[in-house]
PDB file of N, CA and C in Angstrom:
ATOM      1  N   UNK A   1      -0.077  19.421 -16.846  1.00  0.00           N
ATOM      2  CA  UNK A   1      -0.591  18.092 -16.581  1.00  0.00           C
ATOM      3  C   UNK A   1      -0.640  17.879 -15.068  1.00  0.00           C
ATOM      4  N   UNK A   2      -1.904  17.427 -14.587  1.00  0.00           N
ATOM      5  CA  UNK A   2      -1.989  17.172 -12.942  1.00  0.00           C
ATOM      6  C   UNK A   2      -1.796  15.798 -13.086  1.00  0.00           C
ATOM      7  N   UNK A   3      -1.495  15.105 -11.658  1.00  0.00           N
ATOM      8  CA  UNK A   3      -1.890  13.648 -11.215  1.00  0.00           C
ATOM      9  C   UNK A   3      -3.043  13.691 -10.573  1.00  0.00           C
ATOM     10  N   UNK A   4      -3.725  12.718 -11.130  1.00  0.00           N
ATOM     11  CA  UNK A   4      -4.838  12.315 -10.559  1.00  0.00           C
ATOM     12  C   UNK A   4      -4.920  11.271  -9.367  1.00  0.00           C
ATOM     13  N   UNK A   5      -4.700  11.449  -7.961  1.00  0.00           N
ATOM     14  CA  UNK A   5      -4.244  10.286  -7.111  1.00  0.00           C
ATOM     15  C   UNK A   5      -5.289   9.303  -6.990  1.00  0.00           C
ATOM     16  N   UNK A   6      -6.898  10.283  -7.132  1.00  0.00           N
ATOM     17  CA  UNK A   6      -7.533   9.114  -6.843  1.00  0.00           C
ATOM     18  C   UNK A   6      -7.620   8.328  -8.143  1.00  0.00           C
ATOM     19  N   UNK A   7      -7.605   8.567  -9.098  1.00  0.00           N
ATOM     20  CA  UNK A   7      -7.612   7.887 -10.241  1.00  0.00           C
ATOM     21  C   UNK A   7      -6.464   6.868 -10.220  1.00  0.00           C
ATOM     22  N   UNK A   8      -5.256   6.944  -9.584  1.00  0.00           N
ATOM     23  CA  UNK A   8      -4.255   6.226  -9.311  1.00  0.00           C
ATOM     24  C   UNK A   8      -4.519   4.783  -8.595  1.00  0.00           C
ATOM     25  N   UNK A   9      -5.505   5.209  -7.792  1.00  0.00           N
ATOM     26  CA  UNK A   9      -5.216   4.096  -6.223  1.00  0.00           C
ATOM     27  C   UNK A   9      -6.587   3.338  -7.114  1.00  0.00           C
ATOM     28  N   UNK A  10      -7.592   4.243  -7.525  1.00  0.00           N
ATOM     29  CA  UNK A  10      -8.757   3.234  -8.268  1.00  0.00           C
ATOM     30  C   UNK A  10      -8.267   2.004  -9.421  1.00  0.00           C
ATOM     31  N   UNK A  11      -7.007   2.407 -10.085  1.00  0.00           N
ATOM     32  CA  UNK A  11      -6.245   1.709 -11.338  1.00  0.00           C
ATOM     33  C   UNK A  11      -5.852   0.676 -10.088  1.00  0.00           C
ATOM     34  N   UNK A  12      -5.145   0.656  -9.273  1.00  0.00           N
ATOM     35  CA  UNK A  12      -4.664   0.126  -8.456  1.00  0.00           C
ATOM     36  C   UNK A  12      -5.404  -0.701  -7.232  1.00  0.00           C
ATOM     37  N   UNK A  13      -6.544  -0.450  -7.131  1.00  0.00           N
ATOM     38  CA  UNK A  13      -7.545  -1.050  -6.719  1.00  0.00           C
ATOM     39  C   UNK A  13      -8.230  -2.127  -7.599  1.00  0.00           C
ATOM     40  N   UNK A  14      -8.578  -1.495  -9.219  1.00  0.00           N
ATOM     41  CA  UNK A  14      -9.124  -2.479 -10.149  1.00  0.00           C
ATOM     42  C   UNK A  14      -8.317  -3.419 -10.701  1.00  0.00           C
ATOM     43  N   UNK A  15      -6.832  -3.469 -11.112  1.00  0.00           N
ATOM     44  CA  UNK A  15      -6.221  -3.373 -11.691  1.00  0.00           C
ATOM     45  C   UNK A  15      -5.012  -4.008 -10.879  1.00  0.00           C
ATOM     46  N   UNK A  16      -4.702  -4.090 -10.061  1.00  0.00           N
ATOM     47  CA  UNK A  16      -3.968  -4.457  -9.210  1.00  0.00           C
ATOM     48  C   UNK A  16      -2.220  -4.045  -9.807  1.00  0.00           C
ATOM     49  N   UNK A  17      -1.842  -3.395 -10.525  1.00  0.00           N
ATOM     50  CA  UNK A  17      -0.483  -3.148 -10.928  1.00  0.00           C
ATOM     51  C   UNK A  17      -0.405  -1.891 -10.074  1.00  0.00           C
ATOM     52  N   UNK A  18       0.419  -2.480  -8.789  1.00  0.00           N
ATOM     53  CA  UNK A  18       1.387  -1.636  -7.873  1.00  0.00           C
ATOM     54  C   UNK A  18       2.676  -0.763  -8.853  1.00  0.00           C
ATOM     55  N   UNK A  19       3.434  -0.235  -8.050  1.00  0.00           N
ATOM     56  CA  UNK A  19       4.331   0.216  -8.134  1.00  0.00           C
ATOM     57  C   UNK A  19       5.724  -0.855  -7.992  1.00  0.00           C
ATOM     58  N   UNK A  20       6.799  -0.966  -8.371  1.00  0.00           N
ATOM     59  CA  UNK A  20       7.900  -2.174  -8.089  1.00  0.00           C
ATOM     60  C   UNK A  20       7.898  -2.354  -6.550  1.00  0.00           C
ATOM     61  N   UNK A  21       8.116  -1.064  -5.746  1.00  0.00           N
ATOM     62  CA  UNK A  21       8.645  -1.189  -4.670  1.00  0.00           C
ATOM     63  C   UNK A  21       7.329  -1.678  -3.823  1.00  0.00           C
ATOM     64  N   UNK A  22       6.846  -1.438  -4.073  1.00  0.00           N
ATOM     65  CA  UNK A  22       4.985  -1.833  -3.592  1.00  0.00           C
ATOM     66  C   UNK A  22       4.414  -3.260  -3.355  1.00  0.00           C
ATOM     67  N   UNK A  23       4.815  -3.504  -4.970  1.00  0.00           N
ATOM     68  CA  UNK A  23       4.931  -4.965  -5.395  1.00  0.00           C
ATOM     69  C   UNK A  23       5.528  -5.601  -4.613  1.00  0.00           C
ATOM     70  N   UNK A  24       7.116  -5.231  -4.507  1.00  0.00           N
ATOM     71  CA  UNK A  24       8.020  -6.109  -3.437  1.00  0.00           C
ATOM     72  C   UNK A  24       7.370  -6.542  -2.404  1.00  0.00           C
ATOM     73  N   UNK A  25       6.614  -5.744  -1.276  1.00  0.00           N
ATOM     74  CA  UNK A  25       5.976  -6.040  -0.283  1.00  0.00           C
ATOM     75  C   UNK A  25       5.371  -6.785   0.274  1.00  0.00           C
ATOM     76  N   UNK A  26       4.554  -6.830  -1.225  1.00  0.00           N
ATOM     77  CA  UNK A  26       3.282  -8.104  -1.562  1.00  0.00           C
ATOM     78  C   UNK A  26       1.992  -7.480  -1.207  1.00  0.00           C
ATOM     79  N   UNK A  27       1.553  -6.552  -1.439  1.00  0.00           N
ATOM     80  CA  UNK A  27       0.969  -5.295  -0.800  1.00  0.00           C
ATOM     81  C   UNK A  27      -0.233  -6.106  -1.809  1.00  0.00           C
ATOM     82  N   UNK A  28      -1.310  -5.526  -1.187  1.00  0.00           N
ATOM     83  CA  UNK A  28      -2.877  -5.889  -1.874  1.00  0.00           C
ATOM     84  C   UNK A  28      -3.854  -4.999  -1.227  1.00  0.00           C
ATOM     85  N   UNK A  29      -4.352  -3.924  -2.551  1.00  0.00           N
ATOM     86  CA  UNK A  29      -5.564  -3.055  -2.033  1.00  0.00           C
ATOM     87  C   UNK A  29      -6.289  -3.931  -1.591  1.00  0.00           C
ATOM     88  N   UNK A  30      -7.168  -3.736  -0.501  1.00  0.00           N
ATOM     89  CA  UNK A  30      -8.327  -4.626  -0.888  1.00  0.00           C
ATOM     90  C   UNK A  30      -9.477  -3.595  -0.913  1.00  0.00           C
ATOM     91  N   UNK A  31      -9.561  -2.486   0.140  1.00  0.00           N
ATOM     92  CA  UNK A  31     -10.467  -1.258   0.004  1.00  0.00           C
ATOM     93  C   UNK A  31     -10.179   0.015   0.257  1.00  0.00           C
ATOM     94  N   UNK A  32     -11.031   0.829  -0.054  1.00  0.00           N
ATOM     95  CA  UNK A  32     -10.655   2.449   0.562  1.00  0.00           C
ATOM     96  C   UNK A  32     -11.983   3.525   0.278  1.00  0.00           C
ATOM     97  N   UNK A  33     -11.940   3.772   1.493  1.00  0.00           N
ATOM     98  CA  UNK A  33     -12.991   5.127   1.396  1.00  0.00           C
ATOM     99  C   UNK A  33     -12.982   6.643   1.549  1.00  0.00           C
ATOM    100  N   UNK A  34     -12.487   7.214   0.084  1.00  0.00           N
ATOM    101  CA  UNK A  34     -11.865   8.619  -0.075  1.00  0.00           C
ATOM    102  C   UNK A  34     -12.887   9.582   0.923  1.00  0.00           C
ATOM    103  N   UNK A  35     -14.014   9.482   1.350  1.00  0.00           N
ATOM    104  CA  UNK A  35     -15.118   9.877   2.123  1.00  0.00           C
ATOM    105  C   UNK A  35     -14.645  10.214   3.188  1.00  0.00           C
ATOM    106  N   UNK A  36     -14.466   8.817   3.878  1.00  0.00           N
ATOM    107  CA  UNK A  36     -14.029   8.524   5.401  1.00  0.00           C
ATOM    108  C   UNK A  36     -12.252   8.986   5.855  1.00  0.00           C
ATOM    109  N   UNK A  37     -11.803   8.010   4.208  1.00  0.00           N
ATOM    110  CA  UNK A  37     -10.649   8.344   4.744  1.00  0.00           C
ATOM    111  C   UNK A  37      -9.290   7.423   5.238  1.00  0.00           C
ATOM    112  N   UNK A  38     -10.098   6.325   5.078  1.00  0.00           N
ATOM    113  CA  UNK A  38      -9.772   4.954   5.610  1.00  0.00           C
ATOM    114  C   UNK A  38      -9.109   4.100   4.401  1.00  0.00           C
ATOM    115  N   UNK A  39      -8.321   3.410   5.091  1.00  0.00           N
ATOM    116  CA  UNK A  39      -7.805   2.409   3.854  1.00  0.00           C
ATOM    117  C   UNK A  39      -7.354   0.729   4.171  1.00  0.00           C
ATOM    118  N   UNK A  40      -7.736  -0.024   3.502  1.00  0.00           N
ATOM    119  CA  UNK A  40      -7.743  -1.191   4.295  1.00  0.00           C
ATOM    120  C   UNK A  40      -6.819  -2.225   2.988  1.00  0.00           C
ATOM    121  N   UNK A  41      -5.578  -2.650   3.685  1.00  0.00           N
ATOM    122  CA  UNK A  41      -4.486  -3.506   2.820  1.00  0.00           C
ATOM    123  C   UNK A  41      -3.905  -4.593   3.797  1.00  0.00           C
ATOM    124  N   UNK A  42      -3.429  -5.509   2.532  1.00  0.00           N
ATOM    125  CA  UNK A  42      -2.747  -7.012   3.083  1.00  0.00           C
ATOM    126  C   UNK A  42      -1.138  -6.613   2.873  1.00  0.00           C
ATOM    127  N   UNK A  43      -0.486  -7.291   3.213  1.00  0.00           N
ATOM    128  CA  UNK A  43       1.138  -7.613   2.909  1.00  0.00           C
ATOM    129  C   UNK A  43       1.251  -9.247   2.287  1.00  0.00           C
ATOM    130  N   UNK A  44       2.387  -9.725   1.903  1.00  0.00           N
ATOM    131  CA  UNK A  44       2.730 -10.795   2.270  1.00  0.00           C
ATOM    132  C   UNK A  44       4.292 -10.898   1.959  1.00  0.00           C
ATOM    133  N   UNK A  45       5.293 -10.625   2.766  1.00  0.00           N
ATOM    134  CA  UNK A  45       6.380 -10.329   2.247  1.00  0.00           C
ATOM    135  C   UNK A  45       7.028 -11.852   1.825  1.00  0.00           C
ATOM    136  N   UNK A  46       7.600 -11.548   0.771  1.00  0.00           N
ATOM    137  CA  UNK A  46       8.969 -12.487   0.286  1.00  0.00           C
ATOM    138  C   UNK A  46       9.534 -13.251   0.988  1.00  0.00           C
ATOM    139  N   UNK A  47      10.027 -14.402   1.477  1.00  0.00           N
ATOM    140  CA  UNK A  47      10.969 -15.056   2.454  1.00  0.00           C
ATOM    141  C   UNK A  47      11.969 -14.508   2.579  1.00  0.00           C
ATOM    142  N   UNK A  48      12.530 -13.666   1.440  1.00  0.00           N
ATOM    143  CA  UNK A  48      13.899 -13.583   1.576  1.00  0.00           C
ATOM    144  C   UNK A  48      14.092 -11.939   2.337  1.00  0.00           C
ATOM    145  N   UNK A  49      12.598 -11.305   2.943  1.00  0.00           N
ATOM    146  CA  UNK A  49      12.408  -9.995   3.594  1.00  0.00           C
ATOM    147  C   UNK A  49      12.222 -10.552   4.699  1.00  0.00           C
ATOM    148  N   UNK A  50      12.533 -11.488   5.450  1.00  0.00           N
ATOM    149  CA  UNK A  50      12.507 -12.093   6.937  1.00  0.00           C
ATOM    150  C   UNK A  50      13.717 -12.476   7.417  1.00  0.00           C
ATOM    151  N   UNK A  51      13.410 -12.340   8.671  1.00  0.00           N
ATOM    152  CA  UNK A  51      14.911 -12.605   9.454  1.00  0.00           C
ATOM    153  C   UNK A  51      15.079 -14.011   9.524  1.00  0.00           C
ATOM    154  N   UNK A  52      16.187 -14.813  10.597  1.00  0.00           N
ATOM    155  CA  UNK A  52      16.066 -16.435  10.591  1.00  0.00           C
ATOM    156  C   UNK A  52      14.963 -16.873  11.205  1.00  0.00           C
ATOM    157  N   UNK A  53      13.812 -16.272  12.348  1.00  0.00           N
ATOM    158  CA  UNK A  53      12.926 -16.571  13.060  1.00  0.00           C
ATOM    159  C   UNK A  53      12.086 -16.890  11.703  1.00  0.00           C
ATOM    160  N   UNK A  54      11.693 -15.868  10.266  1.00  0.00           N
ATOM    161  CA  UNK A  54      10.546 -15.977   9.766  1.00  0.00           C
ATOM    162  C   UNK A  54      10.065 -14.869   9.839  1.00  0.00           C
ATOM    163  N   UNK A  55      10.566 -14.272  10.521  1.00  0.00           N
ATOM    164  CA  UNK A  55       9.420 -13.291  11.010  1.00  0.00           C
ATOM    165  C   UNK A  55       9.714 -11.973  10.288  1.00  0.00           C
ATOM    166  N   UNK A  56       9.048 -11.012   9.305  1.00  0.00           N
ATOM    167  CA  UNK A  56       9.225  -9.423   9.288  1.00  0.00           C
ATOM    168  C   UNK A  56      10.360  -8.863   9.616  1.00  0.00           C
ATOM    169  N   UNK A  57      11.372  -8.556   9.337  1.00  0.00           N
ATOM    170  CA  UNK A  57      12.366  -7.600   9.227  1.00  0.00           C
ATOM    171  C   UNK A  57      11.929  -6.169  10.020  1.00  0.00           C
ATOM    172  N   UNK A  58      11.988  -5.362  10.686  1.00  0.00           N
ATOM    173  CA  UNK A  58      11.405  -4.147  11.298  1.00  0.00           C
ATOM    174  C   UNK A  58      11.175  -2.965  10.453  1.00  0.00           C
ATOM    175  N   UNK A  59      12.736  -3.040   9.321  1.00  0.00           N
ATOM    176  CA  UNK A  59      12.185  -1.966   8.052  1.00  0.00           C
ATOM    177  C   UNK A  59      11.539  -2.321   7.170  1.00  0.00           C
ATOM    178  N   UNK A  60      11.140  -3.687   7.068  1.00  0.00           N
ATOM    179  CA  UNK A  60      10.125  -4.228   5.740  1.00  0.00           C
ATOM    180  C   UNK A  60       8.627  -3.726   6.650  1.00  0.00           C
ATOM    181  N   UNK A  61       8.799  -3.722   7.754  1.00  0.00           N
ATOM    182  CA  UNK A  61       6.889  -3.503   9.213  1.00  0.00           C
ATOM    183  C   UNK A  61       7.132  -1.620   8.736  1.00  0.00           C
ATOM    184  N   UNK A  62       7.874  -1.173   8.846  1.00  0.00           N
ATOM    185  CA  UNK A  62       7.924   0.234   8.731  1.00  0.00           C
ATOM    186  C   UNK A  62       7.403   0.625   7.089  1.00  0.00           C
ATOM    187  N   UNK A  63       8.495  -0.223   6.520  1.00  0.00           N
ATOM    188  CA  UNK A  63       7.579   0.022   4.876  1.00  0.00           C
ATOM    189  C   UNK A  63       6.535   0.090   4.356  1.00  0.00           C
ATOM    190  N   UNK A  64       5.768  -1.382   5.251  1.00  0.00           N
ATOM    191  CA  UNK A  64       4.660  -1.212   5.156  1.00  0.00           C
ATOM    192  C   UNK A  64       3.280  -0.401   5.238  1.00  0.00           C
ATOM    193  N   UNK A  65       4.033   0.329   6.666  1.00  0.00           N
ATOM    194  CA  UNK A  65       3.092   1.362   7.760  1.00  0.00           C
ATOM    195  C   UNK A  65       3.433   2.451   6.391  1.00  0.00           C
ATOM    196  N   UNK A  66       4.423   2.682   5.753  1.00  0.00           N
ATOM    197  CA  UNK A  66       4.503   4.236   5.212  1.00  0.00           C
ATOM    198  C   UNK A  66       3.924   3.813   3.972  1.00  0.00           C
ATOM    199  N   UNK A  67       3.784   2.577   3.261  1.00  0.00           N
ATOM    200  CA  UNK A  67       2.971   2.478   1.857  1.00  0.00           C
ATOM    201  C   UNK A  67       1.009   2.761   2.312  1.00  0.00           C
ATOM    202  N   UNK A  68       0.772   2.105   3.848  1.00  0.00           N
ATOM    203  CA  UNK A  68      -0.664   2.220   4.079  1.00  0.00           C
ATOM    204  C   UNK A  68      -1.250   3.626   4.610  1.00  0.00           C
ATOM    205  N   UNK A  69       0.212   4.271   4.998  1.00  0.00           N
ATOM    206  CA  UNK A  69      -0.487   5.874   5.775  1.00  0.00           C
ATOM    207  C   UNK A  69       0.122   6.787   4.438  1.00  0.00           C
ATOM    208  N   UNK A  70       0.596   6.228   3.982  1.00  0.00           N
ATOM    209  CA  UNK A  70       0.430   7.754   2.263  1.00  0.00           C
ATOM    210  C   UNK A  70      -0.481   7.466   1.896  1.00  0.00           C
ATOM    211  N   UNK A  71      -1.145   6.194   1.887  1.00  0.00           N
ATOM    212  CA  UNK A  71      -2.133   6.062   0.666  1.00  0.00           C
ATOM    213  C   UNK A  71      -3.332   6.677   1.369  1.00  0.00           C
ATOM    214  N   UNK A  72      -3.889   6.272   2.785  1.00  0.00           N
ATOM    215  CA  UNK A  72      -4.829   6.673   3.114  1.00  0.00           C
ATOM    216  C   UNK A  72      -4.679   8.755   3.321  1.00  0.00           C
ATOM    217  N   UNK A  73      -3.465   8.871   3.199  1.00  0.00           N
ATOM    218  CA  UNK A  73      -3.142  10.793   3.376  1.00  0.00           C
ATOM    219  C   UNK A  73      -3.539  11.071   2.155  1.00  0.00           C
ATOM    220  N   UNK A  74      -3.372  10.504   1.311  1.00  0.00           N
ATOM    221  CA  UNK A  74      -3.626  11.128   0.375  1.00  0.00           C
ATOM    222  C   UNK A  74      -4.583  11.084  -0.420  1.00  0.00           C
ATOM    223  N   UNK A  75      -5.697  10.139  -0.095  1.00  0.00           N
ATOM    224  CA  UNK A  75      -6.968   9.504  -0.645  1.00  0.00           C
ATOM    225  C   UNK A  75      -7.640  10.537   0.859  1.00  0.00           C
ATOM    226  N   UNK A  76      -7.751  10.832   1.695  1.00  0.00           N
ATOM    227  CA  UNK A  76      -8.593  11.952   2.786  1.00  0.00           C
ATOM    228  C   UNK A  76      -8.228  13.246   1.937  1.00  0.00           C
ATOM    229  N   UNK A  77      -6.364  13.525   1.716  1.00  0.00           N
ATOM    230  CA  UNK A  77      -6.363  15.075   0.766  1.00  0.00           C
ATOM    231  C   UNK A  77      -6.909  15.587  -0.046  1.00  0.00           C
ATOM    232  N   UNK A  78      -7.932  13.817  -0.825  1.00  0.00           N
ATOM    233  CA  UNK A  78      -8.154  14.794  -1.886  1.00  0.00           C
ATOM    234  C   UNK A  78      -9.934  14.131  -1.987  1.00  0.00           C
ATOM    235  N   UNK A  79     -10.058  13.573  -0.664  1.00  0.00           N
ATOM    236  CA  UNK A  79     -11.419  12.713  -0.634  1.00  0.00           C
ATOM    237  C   UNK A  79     -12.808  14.202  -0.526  1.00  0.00           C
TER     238      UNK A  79
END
């Protein structure tokens, strides 16, 4: 049995059911072009993933960067 990634991120594109940890984020495909290579997403984290300013936590900004650069690595790997 293979995984199909792009078949993954398309479920996840149409379909919008992330992964839990994904979810947490508040993460939202909005596009991607297995072609190019490119991938284009929102956040909106939780209140309770912010510091007292409001602002992003530095490992919730890092989480983010590593949920948007796998997805686009791996939608070019197999684009």
């Amino acid at each position: 049995m293979t995984f199909d990634k792009r078949a993954f991120w398309q479920d996840l594109l149409t379909n919008k059911t992330p992964p839990k940890a994904t979810a947490f984020l508040g993460f939202e495909l909005i596009a991607f072009d297995p072609d190019a290579g490119w991938v284009e997403a929102a956040f909106t984290l939780p209140e309770h993933a912010t510091n007292p300013g409001g602002d992003a936590q530095g490992g919730f900004v890092s989480a983010m960067l590593d949920e948007v650069m796998s997805l686009a690595g791996s939608i070019a790997q197999d684009g």
